[in-house]
C-alpha atoms as a PDB file:
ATOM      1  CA  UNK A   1       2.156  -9.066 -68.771  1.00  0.00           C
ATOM      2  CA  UNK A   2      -0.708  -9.550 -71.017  1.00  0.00           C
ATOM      3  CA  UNK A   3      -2.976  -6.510 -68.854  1.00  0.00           C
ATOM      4  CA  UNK A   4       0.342  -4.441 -69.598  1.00  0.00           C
ATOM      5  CA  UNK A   5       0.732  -4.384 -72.934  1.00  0.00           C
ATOM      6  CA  UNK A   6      -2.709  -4.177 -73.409  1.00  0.00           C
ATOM      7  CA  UNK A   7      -4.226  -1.272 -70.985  1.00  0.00           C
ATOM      8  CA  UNK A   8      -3.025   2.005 -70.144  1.00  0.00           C
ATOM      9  CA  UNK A   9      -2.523   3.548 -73.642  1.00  0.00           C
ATOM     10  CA  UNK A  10      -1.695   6.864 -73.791  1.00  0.00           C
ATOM     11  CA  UNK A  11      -0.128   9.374 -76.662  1.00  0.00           C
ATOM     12  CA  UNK A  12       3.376   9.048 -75.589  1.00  0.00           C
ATOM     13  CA  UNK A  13       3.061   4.938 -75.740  1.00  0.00           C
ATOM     14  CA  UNK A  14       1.777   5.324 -79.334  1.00  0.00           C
ATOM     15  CA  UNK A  15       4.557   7.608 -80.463  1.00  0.00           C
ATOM     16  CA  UNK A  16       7.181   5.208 -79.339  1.00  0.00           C
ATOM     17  CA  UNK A  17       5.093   2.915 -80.910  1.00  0.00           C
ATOM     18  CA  UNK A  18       5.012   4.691 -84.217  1.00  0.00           C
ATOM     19  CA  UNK A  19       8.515   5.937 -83.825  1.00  0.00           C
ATOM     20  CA  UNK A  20       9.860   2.620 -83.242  1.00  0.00           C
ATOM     21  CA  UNK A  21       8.554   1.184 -86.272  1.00  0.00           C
ATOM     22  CA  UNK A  22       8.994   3.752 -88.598  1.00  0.00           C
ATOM     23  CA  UNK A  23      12.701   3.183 -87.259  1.00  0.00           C
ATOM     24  CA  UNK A  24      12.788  -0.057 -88.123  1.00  0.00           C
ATOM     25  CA  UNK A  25      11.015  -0.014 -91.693  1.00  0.00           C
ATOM     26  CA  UNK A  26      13.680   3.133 -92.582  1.00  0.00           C
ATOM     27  CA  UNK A  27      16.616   1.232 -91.360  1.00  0.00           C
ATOM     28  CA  UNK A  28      16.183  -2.254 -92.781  1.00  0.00           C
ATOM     29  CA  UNK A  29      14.678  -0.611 -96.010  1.00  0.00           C
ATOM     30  CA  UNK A  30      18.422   1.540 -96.258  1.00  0.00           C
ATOM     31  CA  UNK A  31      20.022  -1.593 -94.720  1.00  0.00           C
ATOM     32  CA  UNK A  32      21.380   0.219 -91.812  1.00  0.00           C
ATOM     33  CA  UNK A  33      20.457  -3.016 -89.233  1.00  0.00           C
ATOM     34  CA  UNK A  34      22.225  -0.944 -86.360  1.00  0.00           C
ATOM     35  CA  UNK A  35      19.257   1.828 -86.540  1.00  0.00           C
ATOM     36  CA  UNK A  36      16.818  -1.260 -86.665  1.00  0.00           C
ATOM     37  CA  UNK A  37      18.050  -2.331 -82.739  1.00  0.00           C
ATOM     38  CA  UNK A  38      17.517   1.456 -81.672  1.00  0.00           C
ATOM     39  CA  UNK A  39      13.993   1.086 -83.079  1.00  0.00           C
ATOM     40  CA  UNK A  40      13.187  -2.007 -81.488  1.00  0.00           C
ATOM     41  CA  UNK A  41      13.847  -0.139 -78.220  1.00  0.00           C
ATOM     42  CA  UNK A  42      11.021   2.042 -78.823  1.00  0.00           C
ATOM     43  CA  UNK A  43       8.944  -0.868 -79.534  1.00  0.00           C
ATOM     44  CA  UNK A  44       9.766  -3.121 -76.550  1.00  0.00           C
ATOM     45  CA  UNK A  45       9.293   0.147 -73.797  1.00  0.00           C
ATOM     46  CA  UNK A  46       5.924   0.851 -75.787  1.00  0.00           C
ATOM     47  CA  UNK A  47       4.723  -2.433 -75.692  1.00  0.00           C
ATOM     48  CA  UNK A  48       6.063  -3.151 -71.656  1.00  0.00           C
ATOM     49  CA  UNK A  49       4.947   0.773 -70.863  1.00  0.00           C
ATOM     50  CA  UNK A  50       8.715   1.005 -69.534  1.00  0.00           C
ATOM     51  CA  UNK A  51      10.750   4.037 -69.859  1.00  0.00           C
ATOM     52  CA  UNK A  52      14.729   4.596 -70.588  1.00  0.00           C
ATOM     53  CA  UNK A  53      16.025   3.238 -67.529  1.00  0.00           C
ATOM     54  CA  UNK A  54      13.926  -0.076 -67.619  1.00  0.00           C
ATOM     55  CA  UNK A  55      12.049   0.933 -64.510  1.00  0.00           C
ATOM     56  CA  UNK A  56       7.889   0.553 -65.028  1.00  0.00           C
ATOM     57  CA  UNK A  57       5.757   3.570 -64.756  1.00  0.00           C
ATOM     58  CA  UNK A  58       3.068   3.391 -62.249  1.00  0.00           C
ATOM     59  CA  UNK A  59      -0.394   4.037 -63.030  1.00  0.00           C
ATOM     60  CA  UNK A  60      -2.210   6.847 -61.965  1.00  0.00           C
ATOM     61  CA  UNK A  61      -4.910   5.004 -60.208  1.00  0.00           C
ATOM     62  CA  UNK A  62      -2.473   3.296 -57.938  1.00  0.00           C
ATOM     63  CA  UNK A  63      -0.551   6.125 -56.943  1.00  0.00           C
ATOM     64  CA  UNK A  64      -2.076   7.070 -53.446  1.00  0.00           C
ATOM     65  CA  UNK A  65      -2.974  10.471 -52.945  1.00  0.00           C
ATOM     66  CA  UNK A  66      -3.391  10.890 -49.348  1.00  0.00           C
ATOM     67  CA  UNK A  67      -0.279   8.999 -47.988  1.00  0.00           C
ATOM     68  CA  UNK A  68       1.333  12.141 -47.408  1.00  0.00           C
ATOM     69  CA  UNK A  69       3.532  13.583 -44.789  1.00  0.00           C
ATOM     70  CA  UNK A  70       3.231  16.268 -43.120  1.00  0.00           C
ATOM     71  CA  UNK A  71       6.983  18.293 -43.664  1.00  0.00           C
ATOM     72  CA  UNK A  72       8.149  20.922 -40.906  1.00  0.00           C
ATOM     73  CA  UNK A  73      10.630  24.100 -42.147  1.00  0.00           C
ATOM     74  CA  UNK A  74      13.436  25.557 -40.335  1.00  0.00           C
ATOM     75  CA  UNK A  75      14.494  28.820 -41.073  1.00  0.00           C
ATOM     76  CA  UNK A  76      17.544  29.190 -40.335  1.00  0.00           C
ATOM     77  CA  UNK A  77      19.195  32.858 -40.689  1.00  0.00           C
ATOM     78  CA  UNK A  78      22.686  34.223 -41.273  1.00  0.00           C
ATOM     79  CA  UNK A  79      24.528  35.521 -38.715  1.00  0.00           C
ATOM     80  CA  UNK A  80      25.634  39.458 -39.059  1.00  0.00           C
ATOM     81  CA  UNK A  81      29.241  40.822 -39.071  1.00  0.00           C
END
């Protein structure tokens, strides 16, 4: 958990980040607490490097390349009349 939150840093991770806090600082400063929970959702999938749906983004580095398949095409045409 630690190597998440701490590698892998990239722009859109800091504007959630940012976004999330200046969320919460505007909403408990105008006491709108509601806003605050929608801003601590930014912050917790910046921190974890998670997106909307809760499911963990895979590094680059471990995405393999060359495990590819090789995909075949049928054309397949319209019949006439």
């Amino acid at each position: 958990m630690k190597e998440t939150i701490l590698s892998g840093w990239n722009f859109m991770r800091w504007l959630r980040l940012f976004m999330g806090v200046y969320i919460i600082v505007t909403s408990i400063t105008g006491k709108n607490y509601v806003f605050a929970i929608i801003g601590g959702l930014f912050v917790f999938q910046a921190l974890t490097n998670t997106g909307c749906a809760a499911c963990a983004t895979v590094p680059a580095s471990k995405v393999d390349q060359n495990d590819t398949e090789s995909i075949e095409f049928e054309e397949i045409k319209a019949e006439k009349g």
